[in-house]
N, C-alpha and C. Protein backbone atom coordinates (compact mmCIF):
# COMPACT_ATOMS: atom_id res chain seq x y z
N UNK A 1 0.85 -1.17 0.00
CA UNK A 1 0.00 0.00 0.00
C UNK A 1 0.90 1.23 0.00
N UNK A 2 0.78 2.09 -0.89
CA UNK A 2 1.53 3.44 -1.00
C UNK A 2 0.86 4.26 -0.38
N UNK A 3 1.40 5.68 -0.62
CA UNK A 3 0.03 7.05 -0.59
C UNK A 3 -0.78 6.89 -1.11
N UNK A 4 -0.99 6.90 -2.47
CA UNK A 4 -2.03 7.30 -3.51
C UNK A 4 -3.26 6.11 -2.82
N UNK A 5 -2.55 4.91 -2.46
CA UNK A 5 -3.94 4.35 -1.86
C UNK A 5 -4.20 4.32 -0.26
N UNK A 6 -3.52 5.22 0.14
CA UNK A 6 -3.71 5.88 1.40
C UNK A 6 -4.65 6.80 0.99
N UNK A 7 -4.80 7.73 0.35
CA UNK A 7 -5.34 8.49 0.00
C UNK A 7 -6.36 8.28 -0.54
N UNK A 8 -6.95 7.28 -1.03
CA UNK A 8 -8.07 6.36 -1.02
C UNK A 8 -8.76 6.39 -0.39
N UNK A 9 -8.07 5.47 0.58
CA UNK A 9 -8.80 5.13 1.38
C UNK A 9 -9.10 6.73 2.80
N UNK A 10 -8.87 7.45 2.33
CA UNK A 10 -8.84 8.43 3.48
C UNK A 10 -10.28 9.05 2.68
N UNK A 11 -10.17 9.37 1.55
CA UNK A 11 -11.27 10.02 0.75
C UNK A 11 -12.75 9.57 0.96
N UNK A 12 -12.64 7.94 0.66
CA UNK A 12 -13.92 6.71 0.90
C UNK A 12 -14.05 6.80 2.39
N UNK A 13 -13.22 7.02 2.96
CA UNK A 13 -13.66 6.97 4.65
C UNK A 13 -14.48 8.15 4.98
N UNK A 14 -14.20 9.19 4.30
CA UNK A 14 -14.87 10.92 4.53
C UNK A 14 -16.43 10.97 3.68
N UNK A 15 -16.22 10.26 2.65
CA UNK A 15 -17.52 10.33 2.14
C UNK A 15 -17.79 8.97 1.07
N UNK A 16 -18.72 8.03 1.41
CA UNK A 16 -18.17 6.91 1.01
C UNK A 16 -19.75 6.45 -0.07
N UNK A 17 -20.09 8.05 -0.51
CA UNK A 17 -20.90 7.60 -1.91
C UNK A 17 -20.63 8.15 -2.40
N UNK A 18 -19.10 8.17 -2.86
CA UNK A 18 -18.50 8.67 -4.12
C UNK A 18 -18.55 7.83 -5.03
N UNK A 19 -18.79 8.17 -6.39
CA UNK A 19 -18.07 7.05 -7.37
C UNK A 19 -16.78 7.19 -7.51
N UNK A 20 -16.40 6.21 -8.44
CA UNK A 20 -14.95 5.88 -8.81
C UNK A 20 -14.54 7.31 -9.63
N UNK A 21 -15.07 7.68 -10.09
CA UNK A 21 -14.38 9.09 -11.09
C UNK A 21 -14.39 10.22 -9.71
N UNK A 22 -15.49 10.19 -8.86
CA UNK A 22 -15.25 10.90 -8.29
C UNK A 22 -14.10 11.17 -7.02
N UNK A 23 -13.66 10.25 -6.29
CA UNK A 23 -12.44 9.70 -5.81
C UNK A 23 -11.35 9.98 -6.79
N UNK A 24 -11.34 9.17 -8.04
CA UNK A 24 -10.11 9.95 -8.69
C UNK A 24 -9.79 11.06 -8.93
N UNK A 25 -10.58 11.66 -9.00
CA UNK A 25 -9.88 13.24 -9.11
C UNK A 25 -9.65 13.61 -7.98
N UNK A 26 -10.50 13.33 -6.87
CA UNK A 26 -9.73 13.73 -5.35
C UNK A 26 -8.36 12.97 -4.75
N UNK A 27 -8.08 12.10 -5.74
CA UNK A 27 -6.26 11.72 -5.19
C UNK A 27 -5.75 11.77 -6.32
N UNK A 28 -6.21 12.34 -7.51
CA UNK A 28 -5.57 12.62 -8.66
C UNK A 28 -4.92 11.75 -9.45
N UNK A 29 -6.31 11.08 -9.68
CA UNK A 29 -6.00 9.69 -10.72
C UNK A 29 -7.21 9.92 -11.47
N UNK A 30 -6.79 8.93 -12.80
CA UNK A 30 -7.72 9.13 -13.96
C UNK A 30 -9.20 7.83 -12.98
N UNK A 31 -9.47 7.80 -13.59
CA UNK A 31 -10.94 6.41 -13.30
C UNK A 31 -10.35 4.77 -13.16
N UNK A 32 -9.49 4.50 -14.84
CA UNK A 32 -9.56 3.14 -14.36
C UNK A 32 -8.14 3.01 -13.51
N UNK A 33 -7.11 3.73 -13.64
CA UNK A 33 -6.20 3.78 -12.33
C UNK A 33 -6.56 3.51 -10.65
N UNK A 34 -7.68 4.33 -10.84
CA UNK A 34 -8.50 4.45 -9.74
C UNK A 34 -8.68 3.23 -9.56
N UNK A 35 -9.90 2.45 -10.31
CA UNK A 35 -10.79 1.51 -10.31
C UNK A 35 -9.74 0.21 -9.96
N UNK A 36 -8.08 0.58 -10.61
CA UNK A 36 -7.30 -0.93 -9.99
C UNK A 36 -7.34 -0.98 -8.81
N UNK A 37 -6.57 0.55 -8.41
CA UNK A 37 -6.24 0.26 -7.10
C UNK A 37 -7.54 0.36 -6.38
N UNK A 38 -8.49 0.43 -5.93
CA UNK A 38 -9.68 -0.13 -5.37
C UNK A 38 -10.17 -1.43 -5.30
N UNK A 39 -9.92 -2.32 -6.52
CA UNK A 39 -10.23 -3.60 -6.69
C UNK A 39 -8.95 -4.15 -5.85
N UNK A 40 -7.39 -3.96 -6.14
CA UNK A 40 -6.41 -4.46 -5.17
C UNK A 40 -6.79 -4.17 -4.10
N UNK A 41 -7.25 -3.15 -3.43
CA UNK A 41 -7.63 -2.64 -1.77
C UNK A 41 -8.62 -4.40 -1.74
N UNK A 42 -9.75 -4.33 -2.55
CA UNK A 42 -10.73 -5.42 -2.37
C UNK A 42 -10.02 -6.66 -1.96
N UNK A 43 -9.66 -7.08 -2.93
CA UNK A 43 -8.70 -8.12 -2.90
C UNK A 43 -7.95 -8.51 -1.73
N UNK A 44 -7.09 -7.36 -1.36
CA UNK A 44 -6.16 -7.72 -0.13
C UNK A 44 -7.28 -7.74 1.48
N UNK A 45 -7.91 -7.36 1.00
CA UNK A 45 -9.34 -7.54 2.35
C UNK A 45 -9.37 -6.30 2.83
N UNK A 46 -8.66 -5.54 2.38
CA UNK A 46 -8.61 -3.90 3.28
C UNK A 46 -9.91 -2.72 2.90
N UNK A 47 -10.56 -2.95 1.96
CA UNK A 47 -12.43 -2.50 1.57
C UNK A 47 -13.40 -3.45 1.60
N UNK A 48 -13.87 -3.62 2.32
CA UNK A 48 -15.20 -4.53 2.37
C UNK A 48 -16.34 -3.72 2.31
N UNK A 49 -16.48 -4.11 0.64
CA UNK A 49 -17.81 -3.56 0.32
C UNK A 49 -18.29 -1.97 0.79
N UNK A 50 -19.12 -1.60 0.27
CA UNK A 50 -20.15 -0.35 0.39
C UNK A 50 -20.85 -0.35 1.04
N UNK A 51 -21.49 0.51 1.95
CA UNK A 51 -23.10 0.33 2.51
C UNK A 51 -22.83 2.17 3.02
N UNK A 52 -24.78 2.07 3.43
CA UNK A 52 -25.08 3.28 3.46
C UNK A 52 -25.02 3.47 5.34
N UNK A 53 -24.72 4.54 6.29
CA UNK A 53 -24.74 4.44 7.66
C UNK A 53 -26.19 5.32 7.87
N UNK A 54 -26.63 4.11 9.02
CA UNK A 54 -28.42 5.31 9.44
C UNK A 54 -27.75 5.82 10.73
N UNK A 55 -29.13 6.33 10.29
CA UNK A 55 -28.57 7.96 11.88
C UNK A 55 -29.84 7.45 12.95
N UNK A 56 -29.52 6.85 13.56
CA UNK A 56 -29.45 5.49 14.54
C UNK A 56 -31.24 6.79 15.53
N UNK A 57 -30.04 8.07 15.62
CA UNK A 57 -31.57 9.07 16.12
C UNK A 57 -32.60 9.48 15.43
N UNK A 58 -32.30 9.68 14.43
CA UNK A 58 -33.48 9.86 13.10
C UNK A 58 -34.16 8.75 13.16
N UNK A 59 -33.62 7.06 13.38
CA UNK A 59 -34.55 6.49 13.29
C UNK A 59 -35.18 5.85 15.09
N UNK A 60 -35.32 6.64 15.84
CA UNK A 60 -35.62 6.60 16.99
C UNK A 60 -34.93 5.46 17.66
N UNK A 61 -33.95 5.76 17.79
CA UNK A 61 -33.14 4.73 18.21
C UNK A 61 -32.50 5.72 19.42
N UNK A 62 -32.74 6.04 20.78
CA UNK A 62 -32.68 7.29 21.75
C UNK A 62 -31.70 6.49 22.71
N UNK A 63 -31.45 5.33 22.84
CA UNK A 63 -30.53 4.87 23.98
C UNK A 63 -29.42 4.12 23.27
N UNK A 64 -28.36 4.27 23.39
CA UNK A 64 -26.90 3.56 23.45
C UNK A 64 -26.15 2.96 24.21
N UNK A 65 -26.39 1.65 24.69
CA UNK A 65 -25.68 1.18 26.34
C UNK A 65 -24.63 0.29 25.41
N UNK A 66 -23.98 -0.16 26.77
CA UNK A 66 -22.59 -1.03 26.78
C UNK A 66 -22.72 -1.92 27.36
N UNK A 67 -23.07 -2.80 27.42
CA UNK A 67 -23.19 -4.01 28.40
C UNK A 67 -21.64 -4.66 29.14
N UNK A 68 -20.81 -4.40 29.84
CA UNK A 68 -19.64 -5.94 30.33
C UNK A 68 -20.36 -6.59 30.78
N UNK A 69 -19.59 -7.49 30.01
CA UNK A 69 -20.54 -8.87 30.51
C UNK A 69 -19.23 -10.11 31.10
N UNK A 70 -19.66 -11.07 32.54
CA UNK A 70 -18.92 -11.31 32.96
C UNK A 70 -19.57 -12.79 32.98
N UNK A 71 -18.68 -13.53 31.99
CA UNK A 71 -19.76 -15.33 32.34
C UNK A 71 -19.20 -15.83 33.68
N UNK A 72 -19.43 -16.80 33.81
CA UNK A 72 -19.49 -17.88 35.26
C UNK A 72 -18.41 -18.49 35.13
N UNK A 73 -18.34 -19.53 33.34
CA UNK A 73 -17.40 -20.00 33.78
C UNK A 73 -16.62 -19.85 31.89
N UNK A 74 -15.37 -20.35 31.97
CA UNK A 74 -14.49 -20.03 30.47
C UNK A 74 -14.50 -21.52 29.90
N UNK A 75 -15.12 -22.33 29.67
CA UNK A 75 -14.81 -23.74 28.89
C UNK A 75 -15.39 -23.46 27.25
N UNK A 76 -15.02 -24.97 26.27
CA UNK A 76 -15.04 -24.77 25.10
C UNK A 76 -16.40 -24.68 24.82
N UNK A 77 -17.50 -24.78 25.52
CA UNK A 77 -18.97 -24.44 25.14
C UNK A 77 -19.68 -23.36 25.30
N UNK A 78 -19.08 -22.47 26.80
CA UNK A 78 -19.97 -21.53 27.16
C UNK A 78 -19.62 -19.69 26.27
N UNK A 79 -18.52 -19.95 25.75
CA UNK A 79 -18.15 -18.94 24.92
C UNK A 79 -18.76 -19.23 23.76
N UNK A 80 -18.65 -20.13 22.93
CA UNK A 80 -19.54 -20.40 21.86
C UNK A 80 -20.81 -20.02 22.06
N UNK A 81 -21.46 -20.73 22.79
CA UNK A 81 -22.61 -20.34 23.33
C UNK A 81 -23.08 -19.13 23.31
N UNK A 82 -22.82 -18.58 24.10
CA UNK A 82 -22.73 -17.16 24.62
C UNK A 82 -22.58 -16.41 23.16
N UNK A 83 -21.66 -16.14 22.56
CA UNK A 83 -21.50 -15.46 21.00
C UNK A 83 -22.30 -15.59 20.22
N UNK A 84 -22.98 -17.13 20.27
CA UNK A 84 -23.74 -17.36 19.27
C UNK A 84 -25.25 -16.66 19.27
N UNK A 85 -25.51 -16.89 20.45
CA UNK A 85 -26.90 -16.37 21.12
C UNK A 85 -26.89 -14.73 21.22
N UNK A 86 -25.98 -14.07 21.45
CA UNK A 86 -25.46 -12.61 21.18
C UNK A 86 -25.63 -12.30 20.04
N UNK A 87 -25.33 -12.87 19.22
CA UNK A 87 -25.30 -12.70 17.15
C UNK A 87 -27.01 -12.47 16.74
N UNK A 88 -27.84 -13.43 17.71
CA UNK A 88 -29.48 -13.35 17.23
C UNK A 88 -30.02 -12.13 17.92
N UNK A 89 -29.46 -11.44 18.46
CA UNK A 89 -30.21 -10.38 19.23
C UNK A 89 -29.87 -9.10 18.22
N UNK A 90 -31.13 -8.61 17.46
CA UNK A 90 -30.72 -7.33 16.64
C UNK A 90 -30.25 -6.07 17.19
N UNK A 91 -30.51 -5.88 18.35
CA UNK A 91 -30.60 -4.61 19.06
C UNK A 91 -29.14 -4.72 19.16
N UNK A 92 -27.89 -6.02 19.40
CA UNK A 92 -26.61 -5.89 19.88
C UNK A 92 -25.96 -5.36 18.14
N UNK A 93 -25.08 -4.58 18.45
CA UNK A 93 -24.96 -4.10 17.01
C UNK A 93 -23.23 -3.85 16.74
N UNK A 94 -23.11 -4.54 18.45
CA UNK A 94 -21.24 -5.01 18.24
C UNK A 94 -20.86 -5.60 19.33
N UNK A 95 -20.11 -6.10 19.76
CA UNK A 95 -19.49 -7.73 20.88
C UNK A 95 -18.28 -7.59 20.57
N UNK A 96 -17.15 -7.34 21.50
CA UNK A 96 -16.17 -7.69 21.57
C UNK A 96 -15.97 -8.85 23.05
N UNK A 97 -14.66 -9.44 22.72
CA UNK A 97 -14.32 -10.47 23.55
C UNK A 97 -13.20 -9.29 24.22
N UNK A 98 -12.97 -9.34 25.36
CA UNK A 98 -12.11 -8.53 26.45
C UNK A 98 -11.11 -9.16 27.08
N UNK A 99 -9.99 -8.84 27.14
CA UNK A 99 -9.39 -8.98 28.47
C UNK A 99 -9.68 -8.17 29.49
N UNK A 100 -9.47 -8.60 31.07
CA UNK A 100 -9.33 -7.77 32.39
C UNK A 100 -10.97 -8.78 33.07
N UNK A 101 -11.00 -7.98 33.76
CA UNK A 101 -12.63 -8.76 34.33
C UNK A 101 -13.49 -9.29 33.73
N UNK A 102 -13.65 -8.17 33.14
CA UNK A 102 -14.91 -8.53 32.33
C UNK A 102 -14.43 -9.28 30.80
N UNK A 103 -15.65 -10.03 30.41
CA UNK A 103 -15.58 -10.86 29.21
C UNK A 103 -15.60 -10.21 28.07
N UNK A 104 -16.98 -9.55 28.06
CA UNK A 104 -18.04 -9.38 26.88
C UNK A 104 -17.99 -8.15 27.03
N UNK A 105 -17.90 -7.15 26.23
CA UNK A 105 -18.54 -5.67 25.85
C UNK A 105 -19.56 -5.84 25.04
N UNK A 106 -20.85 -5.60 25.42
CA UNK A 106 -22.02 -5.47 24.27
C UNK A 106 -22.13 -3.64 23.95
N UNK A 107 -22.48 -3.87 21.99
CA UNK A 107 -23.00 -2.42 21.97
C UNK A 107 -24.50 -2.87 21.73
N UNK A 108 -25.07 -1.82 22.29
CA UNK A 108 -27.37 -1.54 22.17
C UNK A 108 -27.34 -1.05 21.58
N UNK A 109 -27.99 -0.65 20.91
CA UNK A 109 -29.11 0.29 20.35
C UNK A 109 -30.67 -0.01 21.10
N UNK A 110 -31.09 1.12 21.18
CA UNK A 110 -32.73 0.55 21.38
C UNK A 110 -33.47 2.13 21.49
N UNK A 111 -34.50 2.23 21.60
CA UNK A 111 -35.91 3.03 21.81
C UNK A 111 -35.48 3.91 22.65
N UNK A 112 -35.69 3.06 23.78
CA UNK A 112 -35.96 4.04 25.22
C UNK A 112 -35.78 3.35 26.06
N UNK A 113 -35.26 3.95 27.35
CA UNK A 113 -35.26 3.07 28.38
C UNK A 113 -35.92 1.60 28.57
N UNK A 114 -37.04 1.73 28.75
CA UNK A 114 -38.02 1.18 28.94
C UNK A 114 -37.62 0.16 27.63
N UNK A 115 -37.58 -0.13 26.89
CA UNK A 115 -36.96 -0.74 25.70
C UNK A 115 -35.42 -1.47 26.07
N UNK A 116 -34.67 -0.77 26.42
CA UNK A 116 -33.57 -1.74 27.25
C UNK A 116 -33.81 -2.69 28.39
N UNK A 117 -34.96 -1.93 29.27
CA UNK A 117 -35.13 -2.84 30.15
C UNK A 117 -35.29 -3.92 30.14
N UNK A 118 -36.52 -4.07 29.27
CA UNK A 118 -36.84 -5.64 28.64
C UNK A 118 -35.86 -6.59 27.93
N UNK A 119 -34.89 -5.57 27.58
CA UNK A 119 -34.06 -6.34 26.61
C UNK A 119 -32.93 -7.01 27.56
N UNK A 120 -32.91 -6.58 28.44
CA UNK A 120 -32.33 -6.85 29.76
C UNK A 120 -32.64 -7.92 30.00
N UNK A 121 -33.68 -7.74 30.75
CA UNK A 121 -34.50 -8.93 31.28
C UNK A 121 -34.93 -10.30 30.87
N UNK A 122 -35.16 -9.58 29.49
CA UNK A 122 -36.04 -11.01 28.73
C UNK A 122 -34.58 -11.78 27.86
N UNK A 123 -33.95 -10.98 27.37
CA UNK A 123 -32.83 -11.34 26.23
C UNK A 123 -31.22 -11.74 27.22
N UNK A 124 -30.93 -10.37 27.81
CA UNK A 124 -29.45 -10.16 28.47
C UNK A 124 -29.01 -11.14 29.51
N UNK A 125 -29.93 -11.28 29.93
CA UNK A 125 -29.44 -11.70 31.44
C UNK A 125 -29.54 -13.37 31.43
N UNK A 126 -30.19 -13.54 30.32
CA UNK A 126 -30.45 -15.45 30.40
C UNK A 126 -29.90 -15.46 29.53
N UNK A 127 -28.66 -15.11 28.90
CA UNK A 127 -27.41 -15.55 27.77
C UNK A 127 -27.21 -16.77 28.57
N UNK A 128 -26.16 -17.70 27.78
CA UNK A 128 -25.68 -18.62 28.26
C UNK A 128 -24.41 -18.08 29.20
N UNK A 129 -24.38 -18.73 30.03
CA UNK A 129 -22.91 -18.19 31.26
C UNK A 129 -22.89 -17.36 31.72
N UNK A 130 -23.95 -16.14 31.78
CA UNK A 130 -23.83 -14.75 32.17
C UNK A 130 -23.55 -14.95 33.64
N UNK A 131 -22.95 -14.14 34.42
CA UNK A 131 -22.96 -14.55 36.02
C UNK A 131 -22.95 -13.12 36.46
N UNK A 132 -22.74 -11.86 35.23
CA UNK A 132 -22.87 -10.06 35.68
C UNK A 132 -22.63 -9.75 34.72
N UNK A 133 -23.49 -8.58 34.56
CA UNK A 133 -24.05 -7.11 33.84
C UNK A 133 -23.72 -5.91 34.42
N UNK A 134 -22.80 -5.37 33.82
CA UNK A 134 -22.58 -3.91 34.03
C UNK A 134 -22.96 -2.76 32.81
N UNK A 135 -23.33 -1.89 32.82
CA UNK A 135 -24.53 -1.46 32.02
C UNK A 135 -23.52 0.06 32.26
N UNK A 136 -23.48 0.75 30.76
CA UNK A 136 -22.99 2.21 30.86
C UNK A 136 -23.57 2.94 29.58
N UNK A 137 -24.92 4.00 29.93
CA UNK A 137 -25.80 4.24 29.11
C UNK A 137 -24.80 5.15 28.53
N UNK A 138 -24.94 5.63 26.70
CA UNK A 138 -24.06 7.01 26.42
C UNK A 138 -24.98 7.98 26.24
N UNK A 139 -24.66 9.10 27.52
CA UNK A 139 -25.79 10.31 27.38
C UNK A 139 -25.32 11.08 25.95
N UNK A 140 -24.09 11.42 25.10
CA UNK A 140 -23.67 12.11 23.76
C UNK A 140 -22.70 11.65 23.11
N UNK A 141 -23.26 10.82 22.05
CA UNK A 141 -21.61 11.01 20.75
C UNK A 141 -20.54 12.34 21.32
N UNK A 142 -19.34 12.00 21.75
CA UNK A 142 -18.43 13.00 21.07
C UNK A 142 -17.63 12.16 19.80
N UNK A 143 -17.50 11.31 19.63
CA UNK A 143 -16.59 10.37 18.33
C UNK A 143 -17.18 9.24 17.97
N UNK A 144 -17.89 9.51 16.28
CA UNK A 144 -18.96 8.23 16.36
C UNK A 144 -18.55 8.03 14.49
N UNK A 145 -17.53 6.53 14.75
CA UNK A 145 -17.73 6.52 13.00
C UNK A 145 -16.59 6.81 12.77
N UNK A 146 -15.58 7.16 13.59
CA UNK A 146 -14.39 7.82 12.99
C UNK A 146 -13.41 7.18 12.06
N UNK A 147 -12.93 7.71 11.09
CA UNK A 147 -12.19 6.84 10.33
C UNK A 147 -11.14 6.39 10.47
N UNK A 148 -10.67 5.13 9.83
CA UNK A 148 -9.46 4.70 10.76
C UNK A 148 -8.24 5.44 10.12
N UNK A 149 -6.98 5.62 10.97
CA UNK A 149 -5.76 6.79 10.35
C UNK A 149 -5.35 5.97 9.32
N UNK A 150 -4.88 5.95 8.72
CA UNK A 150 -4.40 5.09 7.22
C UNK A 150 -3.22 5.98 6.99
C-alpha cells in the first residue's frame, strides 16, 4: 500500500458515496487507475464492500448502552454459546471479547429506556454463562464513526 492508496482510502472513509471518477480526481487519478487500485484494496481484504450508515436518532433509536458482561465460567462451550446467542439479538450491534474482568462488551441500540429494560431482562441476562451485567448508558456522541488513520 503506498500514498495514492492511502489516499483512497482516506477520501472513501470521509464520504463513502463517491463514485470511482469521483475519488479519482480527489487523489488525482484518472478512473480506471483508480478503479485498480480499489479492486487491489478489495482483494487484499482492506475494503469490504459499500453500505449506506443510518442515523441510529433519526430512526428513533434514543438509547446507546454497553453491556460488560462477565460469564461464570471459560470452557469450550460456554463462549460459543454465549457469541452465538449474542449474534441473534438485533438490538446488539457489536461484541467484543475482552481482556481484564470482564468478558463481553455489548454495543445496544434501542428506543428508550423502557426498551432496554426488557431487553435486559427477557434477552441479556439469560445468555448462556452470564454470572454479571454492568450497564454504561451514552448520554452524547463525542466520536462516532471515525475513520481509521491510514
Amino acid at each position: 500500500m503506498d500514498e495514492t492508496d492511502r489516499r483512497i482510502l482516506q477520501v472513501i472513509q470521509r464520504e463513502d458515496d463517491l463514485s470511482i471518477r469521483e475519488i479519482a480526481e480527489r487523489v488525482g487519478l484518472s478512473h480506471t487507475p483508480c478503479w485498480k487500485r480499489m479492486q487491489a484494496l478489495q482483494e487484499a481484504g482492506i475494503l469490504a464492500g459499500r453500505r449506506y450508515r443510518l442515523d441510529r436518532l433519526a430512526m428513533g433509536l434514543q438509547v446507546r448502552a454497553w453491556c460488560m458482561v462477565t460469564l461464570k465460567i471459560h470452557d469450550k462451550h460456554t463462549l460459543p454459546d454465549f457469541e452465538a446467542a449474542v449474534a441473534r439479538i438485533p438490538e446488539v450491534v457489536g461484541c467484543a471479547l475482552l481482556t481484564g474482568h470482564e468478558d463481553y462488551m455489548l454495543e445496544i441500540v434501542v428506543r428508550d429506556l423502557r426498551a432496554f429494560e426488557l431487553l435486559l431482562k427477557e434477552q441479556l441476562l439469560p445468555l448462556p454463562g452470564v454470572q454479571h451485567l454492568s450497564t454504561r448508558i451514552g448520554l452524547r456522541d463525542i466520536l462516532s464513526e471515525r475513520p481509521l488513520p491510514v
